[in-house]
C-alpha atoms as a PDB file:
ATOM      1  CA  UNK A   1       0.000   0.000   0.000  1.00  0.00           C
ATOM      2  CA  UNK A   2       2.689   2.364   0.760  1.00  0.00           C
ATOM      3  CA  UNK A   3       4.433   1.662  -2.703  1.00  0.00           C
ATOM      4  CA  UNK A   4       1.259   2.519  -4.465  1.00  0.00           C
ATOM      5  CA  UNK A   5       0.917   6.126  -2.277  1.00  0.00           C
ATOM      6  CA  UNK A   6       4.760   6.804  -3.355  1.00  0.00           C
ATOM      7  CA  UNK A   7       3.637   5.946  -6.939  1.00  0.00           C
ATOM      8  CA  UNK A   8       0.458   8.462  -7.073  1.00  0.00           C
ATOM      9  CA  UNK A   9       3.091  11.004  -5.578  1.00  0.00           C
ATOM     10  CA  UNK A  10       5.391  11.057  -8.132  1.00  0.00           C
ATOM     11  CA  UNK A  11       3.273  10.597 -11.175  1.00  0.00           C
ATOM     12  CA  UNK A  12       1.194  13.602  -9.823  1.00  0.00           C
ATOM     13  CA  UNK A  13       4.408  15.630  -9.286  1.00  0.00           C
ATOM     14  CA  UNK A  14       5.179  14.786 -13.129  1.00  0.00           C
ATOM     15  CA  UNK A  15       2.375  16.296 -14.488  1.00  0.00           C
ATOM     16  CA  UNK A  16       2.973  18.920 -17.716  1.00  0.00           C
ATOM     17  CA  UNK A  17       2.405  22.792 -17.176  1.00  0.00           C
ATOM     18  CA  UNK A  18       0.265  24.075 -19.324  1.00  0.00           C
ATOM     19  CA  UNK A  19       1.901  27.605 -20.852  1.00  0.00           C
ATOM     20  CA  UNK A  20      -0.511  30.746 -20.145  1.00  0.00           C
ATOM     21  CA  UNK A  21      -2.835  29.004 -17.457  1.00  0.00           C
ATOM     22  CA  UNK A  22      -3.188  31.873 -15.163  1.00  0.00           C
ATOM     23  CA  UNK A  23      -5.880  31.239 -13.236  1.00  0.00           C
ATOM     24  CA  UNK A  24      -4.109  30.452 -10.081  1.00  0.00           C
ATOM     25  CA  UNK A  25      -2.374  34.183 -10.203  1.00  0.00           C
ATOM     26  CA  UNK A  26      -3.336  37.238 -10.485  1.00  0.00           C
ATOM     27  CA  UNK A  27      -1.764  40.838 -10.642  1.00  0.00           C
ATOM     28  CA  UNK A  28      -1.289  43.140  -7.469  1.00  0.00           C
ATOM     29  CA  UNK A  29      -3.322  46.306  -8.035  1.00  0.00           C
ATOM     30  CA  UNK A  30      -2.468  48.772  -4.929  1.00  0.00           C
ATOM     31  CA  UNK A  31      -5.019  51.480  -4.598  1.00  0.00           C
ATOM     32  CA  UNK A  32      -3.325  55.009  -4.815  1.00  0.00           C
ATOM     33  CA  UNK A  33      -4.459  55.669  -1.053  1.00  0.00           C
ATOM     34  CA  UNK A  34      -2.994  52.961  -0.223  1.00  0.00           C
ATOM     35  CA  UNK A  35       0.341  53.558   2.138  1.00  0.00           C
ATOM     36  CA  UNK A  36       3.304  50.763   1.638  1.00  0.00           C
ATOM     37  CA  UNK A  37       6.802  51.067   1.831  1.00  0.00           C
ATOM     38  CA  UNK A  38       9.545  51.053  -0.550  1.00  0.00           C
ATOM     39  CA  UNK A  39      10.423  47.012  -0.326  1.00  0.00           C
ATOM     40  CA  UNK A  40       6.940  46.397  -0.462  1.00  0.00           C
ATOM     41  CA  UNK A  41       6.422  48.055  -3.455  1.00  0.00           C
ATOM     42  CA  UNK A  42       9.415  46.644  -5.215  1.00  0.00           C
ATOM     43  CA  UNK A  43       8.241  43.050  -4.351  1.00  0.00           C
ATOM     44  CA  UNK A  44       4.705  43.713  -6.052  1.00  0.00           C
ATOM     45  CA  UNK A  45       6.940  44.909  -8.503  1.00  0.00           C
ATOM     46  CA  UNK A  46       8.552  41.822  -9.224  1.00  0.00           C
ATOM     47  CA  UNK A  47       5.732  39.841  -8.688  1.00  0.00           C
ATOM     48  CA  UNK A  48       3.268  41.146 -11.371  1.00  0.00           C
ATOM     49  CA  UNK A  49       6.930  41.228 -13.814  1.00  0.00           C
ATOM     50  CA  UNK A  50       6.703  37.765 -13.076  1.00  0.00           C
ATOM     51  CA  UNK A  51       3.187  37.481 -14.256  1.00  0.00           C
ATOM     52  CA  UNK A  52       3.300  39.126 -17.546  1.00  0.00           C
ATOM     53  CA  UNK A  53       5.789  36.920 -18.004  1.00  0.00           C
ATOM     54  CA  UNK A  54       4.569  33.785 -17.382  1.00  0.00           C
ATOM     55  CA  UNK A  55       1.289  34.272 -18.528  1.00  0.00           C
ATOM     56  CA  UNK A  56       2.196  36.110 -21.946  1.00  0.00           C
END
């Protein structure tokens, strides 16, 4: 039984990305009232960057 767990494991962990599936991530939007520091900013930054271009 505990080969057959181990086996659903790593075929699940093998499955293909599909390019442009984006529904599990989204872009930060800050509102312009919206107070956040300098690091923070840079990290949303990076993070929507990262969007674009993964979900081009």
């Amino acid at each position: 039984m505990l080969l057959v767990c181990l086996m659903l494991i790593f075929t699940m962990s093998c499955t293909a990305k599909v390019a442009g599936d984006c529904a599990w991530v989204r872009r930060i939007v800050v509102n312009e009232a919206d107070v956040i520091s300098r690091p923070t900013a840079e990290q949303i930054v990076a993070h929507n960057r990262k969007v674009d271009e993964f979900c081009r």
